[in-house]
Protein backbone atom coordinates (compact mmCIF):
# COMPACT_ATOMS: atom_id res chain seq x y z
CA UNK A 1 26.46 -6.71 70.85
CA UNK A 2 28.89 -4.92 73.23
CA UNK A 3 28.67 -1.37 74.73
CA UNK A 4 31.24 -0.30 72.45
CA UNK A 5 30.11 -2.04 69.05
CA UNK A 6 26.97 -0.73 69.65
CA UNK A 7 28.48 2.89 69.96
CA UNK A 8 30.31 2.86 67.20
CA UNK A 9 27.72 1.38 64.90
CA UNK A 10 25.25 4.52 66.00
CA UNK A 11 27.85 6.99 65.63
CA UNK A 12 28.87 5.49 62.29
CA UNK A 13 25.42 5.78 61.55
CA UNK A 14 25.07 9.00 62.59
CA UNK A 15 27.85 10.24 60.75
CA UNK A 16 26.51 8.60 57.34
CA UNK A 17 23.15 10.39 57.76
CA UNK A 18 24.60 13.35 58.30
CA UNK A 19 27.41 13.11 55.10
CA UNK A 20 24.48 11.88 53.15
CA UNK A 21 22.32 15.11 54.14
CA UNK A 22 25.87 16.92 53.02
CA UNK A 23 25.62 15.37 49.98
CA UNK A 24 21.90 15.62 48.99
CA UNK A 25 22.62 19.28 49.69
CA UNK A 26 25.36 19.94 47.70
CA UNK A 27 23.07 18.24 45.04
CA UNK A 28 20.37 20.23 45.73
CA UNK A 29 22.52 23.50 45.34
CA UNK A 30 24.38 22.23 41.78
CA UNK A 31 20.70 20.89 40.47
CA UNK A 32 19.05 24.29 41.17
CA UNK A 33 21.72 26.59 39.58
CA UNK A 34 21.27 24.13 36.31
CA UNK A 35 17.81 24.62 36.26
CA UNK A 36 16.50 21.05 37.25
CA UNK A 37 12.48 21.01 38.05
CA UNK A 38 10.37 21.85 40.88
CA UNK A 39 9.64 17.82 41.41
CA UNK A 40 13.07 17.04 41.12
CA UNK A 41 14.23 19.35 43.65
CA UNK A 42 11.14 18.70 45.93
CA UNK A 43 12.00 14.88 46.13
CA UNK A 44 15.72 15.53 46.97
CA UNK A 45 14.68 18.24 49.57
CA UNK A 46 12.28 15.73 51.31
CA UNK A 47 15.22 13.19 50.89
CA UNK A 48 17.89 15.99 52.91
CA UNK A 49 15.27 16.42 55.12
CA UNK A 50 14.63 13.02 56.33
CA UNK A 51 18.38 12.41 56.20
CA UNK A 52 19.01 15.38 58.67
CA UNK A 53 16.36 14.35 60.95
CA UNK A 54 18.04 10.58 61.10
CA UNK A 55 21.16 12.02 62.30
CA UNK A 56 19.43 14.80 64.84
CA UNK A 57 17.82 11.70 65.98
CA UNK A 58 20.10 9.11 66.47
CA UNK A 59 23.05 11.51 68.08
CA UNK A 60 19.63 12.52 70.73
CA UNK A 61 19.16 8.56 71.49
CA UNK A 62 23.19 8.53 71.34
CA UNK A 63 23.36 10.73 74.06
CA UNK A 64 20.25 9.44 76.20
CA UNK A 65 21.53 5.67 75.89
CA UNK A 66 24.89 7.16 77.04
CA UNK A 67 23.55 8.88 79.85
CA UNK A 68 21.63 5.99 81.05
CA UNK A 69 24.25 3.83 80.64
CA UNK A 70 26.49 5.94 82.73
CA UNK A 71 23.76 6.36 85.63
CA UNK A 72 23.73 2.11 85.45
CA UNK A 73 27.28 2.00 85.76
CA UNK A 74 27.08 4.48 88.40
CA UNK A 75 24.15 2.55 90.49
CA UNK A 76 26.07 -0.87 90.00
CA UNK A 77 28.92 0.88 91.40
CA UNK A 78 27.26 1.82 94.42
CA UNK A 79 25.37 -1.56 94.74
CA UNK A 80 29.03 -3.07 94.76
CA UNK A 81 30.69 -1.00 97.07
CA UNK A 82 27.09 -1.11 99.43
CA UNK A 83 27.54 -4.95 99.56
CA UNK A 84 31.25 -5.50 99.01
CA UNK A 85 31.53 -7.85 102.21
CA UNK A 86 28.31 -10.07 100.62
CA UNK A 87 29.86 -10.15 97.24
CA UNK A 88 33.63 -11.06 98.60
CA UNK A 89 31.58 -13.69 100.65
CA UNK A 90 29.87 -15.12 98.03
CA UNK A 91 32.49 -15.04 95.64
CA UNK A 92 34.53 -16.56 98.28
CA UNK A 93 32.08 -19.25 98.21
CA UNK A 94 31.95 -19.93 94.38
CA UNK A 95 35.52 -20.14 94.57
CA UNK A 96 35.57 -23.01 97.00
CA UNK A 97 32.76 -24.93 95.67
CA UNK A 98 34.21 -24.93 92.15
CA UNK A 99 37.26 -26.04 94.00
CA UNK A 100 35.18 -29.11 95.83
CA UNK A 101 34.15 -29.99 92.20
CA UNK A 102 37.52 -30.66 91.11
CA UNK A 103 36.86 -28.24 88.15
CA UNK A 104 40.04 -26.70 86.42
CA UNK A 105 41.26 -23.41 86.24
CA UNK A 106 39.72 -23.10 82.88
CA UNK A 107 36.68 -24.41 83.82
CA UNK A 108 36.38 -22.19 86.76
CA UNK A 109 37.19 -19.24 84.83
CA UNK A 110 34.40 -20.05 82.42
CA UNK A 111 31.88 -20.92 85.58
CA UNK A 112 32.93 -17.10 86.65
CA UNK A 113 31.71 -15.68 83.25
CA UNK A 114 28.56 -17.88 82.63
CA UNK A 115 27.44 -17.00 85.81
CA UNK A 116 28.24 -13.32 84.76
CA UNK A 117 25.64 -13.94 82.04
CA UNK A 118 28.19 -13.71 79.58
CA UNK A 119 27.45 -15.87 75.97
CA UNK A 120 29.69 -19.02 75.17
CA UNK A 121 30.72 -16.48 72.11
CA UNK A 122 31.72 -13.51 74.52
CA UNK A 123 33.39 -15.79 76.45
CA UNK A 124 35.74 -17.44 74.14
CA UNK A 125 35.96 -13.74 72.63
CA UNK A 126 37.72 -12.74 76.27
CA UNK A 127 39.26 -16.00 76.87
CA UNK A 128 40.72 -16.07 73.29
CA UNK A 129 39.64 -19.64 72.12
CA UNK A 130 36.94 -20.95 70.32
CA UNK A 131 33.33 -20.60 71.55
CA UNK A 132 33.68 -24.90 70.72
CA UNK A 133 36.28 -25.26 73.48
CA UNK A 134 33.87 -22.84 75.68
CA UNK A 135 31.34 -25.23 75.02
CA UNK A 136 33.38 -28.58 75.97
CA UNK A 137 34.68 -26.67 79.02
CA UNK A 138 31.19 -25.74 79.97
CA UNK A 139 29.68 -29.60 80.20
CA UNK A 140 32.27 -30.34 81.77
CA UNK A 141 31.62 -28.36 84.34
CA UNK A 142 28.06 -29.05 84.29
CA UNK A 143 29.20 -33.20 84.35
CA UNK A 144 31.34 -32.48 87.25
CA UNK A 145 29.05 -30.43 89.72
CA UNK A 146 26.02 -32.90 88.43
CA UNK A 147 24.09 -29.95 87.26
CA UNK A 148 22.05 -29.96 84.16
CA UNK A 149 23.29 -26.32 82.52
CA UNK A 150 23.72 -22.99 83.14
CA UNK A 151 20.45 -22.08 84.60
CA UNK A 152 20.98 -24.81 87.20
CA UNK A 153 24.63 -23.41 87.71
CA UNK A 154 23.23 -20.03 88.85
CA UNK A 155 20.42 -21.33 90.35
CA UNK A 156 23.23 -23.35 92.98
CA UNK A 157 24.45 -20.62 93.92
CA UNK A 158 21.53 -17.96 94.18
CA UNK A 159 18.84 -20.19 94.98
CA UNK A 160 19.66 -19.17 98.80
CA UNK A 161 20.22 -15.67 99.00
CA UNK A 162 16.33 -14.89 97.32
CA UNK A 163 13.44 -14.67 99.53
CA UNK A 164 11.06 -17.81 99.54
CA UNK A 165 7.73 -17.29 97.87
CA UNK A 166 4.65 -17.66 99.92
């Protein structure tokens, strides 16, 4: 699920707790001026109660997933603009190696976004085909470089730059 999907849904959420603690409270107000029982009223007060704390809840985690998300975005940022020169030079170097394999511009385009980490789904999703033609792209890449998947694919090209194990 996206950054932004997955925002929405917890706002969304958060806003239905909170219209359904609206609710149970109106309720609660229109029960006790017609005289309903101390049970009845006891249940739908526990009920507003746990509905209130699920949206006080879930805006907090809102807003401490959204600050950590923004520190991320702030430290990948930095990382980026730290090792620009490395990163031009190895994308650089993806570039031409794709290029040695013969792959298309398709294919190199969905090399680019596998090794990104991004799903066959998300990448048809940005590309705007099908996540089948993602697919048939992807082997073929994998046929023409001779490597086995996508593992092996980032493993190619990072196997290098990470220090040797004793």
């Amino acid at each position: 699920m996206s950054d932004d999907v997955a925002a929405k849904w917890r706002t969304g959420a958060a806003i239905l707790f909170a219209l359904i603690a609206f609710l149970i409270g109106t309720d609660l107000w229109t029960d006790r001026n017609d005289g309903a029982g101390f049970a009845h009223l006891s249940i739908e007060t526990a009920v507003l109660i746990a509905a209130a704390s699920g949206a006080i809840l879930l805006s907090r985690r809102m807003n401490s997933v959204q600050r950590a998300l923004a520190v991320a975005r702030e430290d990948a940022e930095r990382w980026r603009n730290e090792n620009r020169q490395l990163v031009n030079g190895l994308s650089a170097a993806i570039k031409s190696k794709f290029s040695a394999w013969a792959l298309t511009e398709a294919e190199s385009d969905i090399g680019l976004l596998l090794l990104k980490g991004l799903s066959h789904k998300e990448v048809a999703d940005i590309r705007q085909t099908s996540e089948r033609t993602v697919r048939e792209q992807a082997r073929s890449l994998y046929r023409k470089s001779g490597l086995s998947g996508r593992a092996d694919l980032a493993a190619f090209f990072l196997e290098d730059l990470l220090p040797a194990r004793d």
